[in-house]
Protein backbone atom coordinates (compact mmCIF):
# COMPACT_ATOMS: atom_id res chain seq x y z
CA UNK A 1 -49.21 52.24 -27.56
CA UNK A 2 -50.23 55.59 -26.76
CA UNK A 3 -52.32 57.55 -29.03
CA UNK A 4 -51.23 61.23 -29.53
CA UNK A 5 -49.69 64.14 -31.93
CA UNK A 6 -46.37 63.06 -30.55
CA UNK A 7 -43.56 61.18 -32.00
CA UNK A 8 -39.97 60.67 -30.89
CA UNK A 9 -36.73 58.91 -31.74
CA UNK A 10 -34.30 57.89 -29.11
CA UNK A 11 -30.44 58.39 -29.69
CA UNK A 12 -27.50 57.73 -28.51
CA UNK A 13 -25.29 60.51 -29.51
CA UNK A 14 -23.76 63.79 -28.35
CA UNK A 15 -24.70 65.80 -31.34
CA UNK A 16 -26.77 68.67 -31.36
CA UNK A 17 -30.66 67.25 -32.15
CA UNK A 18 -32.28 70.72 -31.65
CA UNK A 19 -33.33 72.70 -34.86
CA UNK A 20 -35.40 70.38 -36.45
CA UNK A 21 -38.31 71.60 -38.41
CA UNK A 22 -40.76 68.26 -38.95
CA UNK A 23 -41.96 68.77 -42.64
CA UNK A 24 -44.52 65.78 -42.64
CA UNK A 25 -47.71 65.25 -40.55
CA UNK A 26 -47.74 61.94 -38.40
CA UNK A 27 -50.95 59.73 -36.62
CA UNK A 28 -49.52 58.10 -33.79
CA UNK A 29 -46.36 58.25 -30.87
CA UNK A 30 -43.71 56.16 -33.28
CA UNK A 31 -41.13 54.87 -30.74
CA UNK A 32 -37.71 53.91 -32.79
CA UNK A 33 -34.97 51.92 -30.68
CA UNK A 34 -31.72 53.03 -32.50
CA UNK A 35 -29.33 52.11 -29.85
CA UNK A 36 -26.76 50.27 -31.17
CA UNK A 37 -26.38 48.06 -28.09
CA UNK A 38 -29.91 48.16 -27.40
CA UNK A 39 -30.36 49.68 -24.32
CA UNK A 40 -31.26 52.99 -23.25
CA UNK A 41 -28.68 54.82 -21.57
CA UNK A 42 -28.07 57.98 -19.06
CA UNK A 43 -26.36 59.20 -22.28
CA UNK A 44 -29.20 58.82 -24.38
CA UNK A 45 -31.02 61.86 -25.88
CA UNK A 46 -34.55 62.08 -26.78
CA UNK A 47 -36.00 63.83 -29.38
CA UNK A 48 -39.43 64.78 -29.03
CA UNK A 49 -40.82 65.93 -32.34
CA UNK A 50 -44.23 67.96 -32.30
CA UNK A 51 -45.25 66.64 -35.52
CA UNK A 52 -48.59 68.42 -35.55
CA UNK A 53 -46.24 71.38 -34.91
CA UNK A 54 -43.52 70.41 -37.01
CA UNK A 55 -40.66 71.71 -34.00
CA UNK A 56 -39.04 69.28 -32.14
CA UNK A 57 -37.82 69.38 -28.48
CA UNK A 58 -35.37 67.25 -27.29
CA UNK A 59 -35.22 65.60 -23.60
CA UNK A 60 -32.62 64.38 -21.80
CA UNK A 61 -32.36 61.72 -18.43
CA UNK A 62 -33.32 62.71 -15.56
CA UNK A 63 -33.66 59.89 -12.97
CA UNK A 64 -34.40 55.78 -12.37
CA UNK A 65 -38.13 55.29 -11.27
CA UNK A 66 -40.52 52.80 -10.40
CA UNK A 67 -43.66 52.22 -12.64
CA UNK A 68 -45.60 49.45 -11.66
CA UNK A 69 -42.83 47.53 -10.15
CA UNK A 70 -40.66 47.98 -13.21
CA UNK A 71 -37.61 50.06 -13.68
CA UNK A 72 -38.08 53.10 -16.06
CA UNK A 73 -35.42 55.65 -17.14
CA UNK A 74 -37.30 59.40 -17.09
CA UNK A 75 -36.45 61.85 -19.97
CA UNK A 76 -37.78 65.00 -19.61
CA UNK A 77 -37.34 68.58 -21.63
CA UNK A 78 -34.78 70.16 -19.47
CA UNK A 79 -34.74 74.40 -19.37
CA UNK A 80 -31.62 74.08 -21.85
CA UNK A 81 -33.78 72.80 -24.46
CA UNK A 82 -35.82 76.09 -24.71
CA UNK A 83 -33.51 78.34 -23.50
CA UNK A 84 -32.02 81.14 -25.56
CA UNK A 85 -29.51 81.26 -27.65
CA UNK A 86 -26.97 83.18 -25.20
CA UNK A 87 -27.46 80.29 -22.94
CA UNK A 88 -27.87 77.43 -25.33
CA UNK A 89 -25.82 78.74 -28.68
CA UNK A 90 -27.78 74.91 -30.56
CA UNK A 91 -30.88 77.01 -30.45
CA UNK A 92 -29.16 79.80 -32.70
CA UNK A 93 -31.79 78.48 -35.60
CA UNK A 94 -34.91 79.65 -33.31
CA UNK A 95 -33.95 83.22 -33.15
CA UNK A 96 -35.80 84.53 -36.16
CA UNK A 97 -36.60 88.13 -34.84
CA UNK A 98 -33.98 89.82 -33.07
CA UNK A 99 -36.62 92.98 -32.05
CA UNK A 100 -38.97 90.52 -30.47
CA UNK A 101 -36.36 88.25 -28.94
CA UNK A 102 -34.71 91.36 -27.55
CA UNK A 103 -31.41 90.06 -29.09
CA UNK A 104 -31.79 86.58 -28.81
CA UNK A 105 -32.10 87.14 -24.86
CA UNK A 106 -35.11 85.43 -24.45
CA UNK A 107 -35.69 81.94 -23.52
CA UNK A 108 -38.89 79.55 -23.03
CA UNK A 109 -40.28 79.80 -26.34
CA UNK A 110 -39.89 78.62 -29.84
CA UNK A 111 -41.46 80.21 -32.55
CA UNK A 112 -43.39 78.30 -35.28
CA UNK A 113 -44.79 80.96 -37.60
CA UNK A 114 -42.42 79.41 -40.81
CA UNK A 115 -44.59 76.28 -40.14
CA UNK A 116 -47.92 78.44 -39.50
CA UNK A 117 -47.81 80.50 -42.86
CA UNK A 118 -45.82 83.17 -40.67
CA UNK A 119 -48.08 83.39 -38.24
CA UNK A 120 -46.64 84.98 -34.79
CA UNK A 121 -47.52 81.63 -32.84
CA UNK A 122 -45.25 80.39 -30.34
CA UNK A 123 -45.22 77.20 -28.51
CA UNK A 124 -43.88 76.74 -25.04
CA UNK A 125 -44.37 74.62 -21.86
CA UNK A 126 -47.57 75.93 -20.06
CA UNK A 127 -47.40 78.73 -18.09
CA UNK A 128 -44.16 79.58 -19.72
CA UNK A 129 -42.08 77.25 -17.43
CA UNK A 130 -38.30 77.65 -18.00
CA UNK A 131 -39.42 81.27 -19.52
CA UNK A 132 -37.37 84.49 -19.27
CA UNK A 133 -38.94 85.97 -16.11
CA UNK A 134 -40.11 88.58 -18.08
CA UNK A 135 -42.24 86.85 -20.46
CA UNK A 136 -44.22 85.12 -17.26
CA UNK A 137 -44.13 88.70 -15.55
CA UNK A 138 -46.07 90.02 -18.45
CA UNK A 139 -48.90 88.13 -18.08
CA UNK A 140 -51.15 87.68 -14.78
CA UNK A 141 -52.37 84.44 -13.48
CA UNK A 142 -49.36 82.37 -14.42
CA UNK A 143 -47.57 80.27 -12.20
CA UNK A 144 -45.18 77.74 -13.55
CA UNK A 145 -44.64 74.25 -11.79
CA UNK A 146 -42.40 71.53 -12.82
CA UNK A 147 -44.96 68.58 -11.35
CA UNK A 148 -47.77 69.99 -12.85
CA UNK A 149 -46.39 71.08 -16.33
CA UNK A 150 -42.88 69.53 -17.47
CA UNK A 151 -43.27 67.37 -20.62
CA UNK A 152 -41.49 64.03 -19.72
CA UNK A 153 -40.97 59.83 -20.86
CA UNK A 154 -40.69 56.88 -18.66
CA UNK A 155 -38.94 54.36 -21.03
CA UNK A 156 -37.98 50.88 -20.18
CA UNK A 157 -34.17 50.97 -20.50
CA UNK A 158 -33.66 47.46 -21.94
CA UNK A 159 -36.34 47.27 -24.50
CA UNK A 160 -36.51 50.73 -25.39
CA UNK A 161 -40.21 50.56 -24.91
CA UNK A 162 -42.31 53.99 -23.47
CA UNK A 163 -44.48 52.93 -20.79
CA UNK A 164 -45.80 56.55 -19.30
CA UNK A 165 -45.60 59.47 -21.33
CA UNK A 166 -46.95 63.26 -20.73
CA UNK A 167 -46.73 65.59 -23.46
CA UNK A 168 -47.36 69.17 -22.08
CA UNK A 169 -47.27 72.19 -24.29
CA UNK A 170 -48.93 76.02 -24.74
CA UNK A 171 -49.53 77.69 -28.18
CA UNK A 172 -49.11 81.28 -27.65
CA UNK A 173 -50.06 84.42 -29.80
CA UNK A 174 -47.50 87.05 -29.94
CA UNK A 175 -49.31 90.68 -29.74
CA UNK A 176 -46.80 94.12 -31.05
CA UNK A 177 -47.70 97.28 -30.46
CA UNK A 178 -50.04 98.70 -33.29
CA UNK A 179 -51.43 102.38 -33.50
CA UNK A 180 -54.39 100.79 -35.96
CA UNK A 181 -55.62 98.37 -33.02
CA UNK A 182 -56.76 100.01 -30.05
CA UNK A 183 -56.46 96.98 -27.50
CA UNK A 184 -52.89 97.48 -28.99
CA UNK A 185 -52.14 100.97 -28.60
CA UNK A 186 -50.96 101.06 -24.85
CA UNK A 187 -48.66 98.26 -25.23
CA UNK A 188 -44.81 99.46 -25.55
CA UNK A 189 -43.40 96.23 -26.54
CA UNK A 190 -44.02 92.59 -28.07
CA UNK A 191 -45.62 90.18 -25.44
CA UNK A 192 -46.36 86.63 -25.57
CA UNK A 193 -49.97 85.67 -24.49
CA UNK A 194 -51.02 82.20 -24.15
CA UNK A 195 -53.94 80.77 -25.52
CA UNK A 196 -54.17 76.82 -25.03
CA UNK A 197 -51.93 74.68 -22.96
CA UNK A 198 -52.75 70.73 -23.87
CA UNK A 199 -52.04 67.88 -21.20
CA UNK A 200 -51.87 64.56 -23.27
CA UNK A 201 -50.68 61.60 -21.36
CA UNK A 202 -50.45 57.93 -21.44
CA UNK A 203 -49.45 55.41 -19.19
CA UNK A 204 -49.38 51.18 -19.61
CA UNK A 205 -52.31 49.67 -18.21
CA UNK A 206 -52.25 46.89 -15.82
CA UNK A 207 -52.63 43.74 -17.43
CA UNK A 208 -49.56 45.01 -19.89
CA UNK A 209 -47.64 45.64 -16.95
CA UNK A 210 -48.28 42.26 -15.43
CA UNK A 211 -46.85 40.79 -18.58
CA UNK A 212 -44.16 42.99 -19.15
CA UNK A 213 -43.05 42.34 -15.56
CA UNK A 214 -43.79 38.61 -16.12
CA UNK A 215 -41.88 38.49 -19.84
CA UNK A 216 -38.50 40.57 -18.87
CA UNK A 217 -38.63 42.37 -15.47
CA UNK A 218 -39.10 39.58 -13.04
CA UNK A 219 -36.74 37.41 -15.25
CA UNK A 220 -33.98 39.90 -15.88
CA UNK A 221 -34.25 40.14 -12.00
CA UNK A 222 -33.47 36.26 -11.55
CA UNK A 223 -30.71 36.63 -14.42
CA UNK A 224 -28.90 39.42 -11.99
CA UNK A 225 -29.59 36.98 -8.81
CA UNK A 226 -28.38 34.00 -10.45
CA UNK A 227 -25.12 36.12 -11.84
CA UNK A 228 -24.11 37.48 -8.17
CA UNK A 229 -24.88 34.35 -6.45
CA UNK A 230 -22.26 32.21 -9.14
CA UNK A 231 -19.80 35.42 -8.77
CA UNK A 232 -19.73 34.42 -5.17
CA UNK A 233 -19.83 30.28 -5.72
CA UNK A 234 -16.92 31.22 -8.33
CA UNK A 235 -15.14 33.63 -5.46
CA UNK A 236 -15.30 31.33 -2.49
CA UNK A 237 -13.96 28.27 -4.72
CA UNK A 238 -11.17 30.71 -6.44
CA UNK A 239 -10.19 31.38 -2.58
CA UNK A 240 -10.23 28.20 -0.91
CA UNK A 241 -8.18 26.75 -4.21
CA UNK A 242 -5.59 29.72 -2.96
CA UNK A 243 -5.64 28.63 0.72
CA UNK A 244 -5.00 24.94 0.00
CA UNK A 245 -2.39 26.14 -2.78
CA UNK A 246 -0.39 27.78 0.24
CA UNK A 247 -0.81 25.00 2.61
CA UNK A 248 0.39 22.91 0.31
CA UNK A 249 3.35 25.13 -0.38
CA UNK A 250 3.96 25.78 3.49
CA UNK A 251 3.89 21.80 4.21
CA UNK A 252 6.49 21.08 1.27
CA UNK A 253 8.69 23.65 3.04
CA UNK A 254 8.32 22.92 6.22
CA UNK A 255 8.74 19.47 5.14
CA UNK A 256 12.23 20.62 3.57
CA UNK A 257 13.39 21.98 6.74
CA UNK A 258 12.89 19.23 9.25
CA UNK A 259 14.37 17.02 6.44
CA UNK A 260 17.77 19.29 6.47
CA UNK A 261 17.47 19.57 10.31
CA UNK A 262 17.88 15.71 11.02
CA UNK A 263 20.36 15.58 8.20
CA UNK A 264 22.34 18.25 10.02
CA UNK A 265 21.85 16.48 13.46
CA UNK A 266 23.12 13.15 11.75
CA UNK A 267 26.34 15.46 10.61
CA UNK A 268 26.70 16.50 13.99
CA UNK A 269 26.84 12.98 15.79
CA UNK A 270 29.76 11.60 13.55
C-alpha cells in the first residue's frame, strides 16, 4: 500500500519486542495481522522494524481518530521506546559503550554501528526528540516537536489494515575527541551530530477510502445500529412481559381475597 524502507508486524502481547536487530533487507511496508481475534487492540504493540537499518522500534496506542470518515487506532513510538536503559531496563541490549552512553544514562538514540561495519552511526527521531537534554543542548538549531517529527500508524482496528503512516527518523554521526583531528581537538567529550532526518509518509487515497468506507465502515456502522436498536425491541418486550406477569399475579390475588372475604361474610350471617 505504501511504498517505503519500513516494515512492521502488529502483536498482541506484553512481551518485550525491543532488541531486535533485522538481519535481512526488505522492498516494501509488509503489514502482518497476527491478532488472534482479529482486531487491533489498545493492547496491541507495534513493531516498527527499520529494515534498511536493521533496528526496530516499537510503538504503542495512542488515541481513536478520524481518517476520512473512518475510525483509525494511532500507534506511535512513545519516549520509552528510545529511552535509556535506567529508564527502560528492555533497552539493556542498546547500551554498547558505556563511555559514550555516560553509563547507560542516555536516552533518544540507538546505535547501529554492529549493522554499519561498526561505524559510530546512530539513528534517532529528528531533532533528537525524546533525547537526553544534553544530547539536543549540544547541538544548535535543534528544536524537537512531537507534530512535526514523531514517527506514528493510523491502522484500521478491525481489519488490521494501515491507512496513514509517517515514518520519521535522523541518522547521526557520533564525533570523540581526537588529538590527530583538529576540528576534534577542542571537543571534551563524545557528541552526537545529525546528518539526515527523512520524512516518508503515506496516507490512503480517496477513491480507497470511499470503498473502504463503503465495504466495512458504513456497514459495520448499520451492524452496531441494528444491534442497539433490537437490544432495546428485546428490552421493552422483556419489560412489558414482566409488567403483565405481575398484573397477572396481583389479579389472581386480589381475586383470592375477595373470594375469602364473601366466604367469611357468608360465615358470619349463619
Amino acid at each position: 500500500m505504501f511504498e517505503a524502507e519500513l516494515a512492521y508486524v502488529m502483536f498482541n502481547m506484553s512481551a518485550s519486542v525491543n532488541c531486535l536487530i533485522i538481519l535481512s533487507l526488505g522492498l516494501a511496508l509488509i503489514m502482518q495481522h497476527l491478532m488472534g481475534n482479529g482486531e487491533v487492540t489498545e493492547d496491541t504493540i507495534s513493531t516498527l522494524e527499520f529494515i534498511g537499518h536493521k533496528r526496530s522500534i516499537f510503538a504503542e496506542y495512542e488515541q481513536k481518530k478520524k481518517l476520512k470518515e473512518i475510525p483509525v487506532h494511532r500507534f506511535v513510538v512513545p519516549p520509552k521506546a528510545l529511552a535509556s536503559f535506567l529508564e527502560n531496563p528492555d533497552n539493556h541490549c542498546y547500551c554498547k559503550d558505556m563511555s559514550v552512553s555516560q553509563n547507560c544514562t542516555f536516552g533518544g538514540i540507538l546505535g547501529i554501528s554492529i549493522c554499519k561495519e561498526k561505524k559510530p552511526i546512530y539513528i534517532s527521531l529528528p531533532h533528537f526528540l525524546y533525547a537526553t537534554d544534553k544530547i539536543v543542548n549540544a547541538v544548535d538549531g535543534l528544536s524537537p516537536n512531537k507534530e512535526e517529527h514523531e514517527t506514528f500508524l493510523d491502522v484500521e482496528p478491525v481489519t488490521g489494515f494501515t491507512l496513514r503512516v509517517a515514518k520519521r527518523i535522523q541518522i547521526n554521526l557520533m564525533f570523540k575527541p581526537s588529538k590527530k583531528i583538529k576540528i576534534l581537538k577542542n571537543i571534551k567529550e563524545p557528541i552526537f551530530f545529525p546528518l539526515v532526518w527523512l520524512n516518508e509518509t503515506g496516507t490512503v487515497d480517496d477513491e480507497t477510502a470511499k470503498v473502504f468506507r463503503g465495504s466495512l465502515t458504513t456497514p459495520m456502522t448499520a451492524l452496531g445500529i441494528t444491534q442497539l436498536t433490537l437490544i432495546c425491541i428485546g428490552s421493552l418486550l422483556f419489560l412489558s412481559c414482566v409488567i403483565a406477569i405481575c398484573r397477572t399475579l396481583m389479579k389472581k390475588e386480589t381475586t383470592k381475597k375477595n373470594v375469602g372475604m364473601e366466604k367469611f361474610e357468608t360465615a358470619l350471617r349463619y
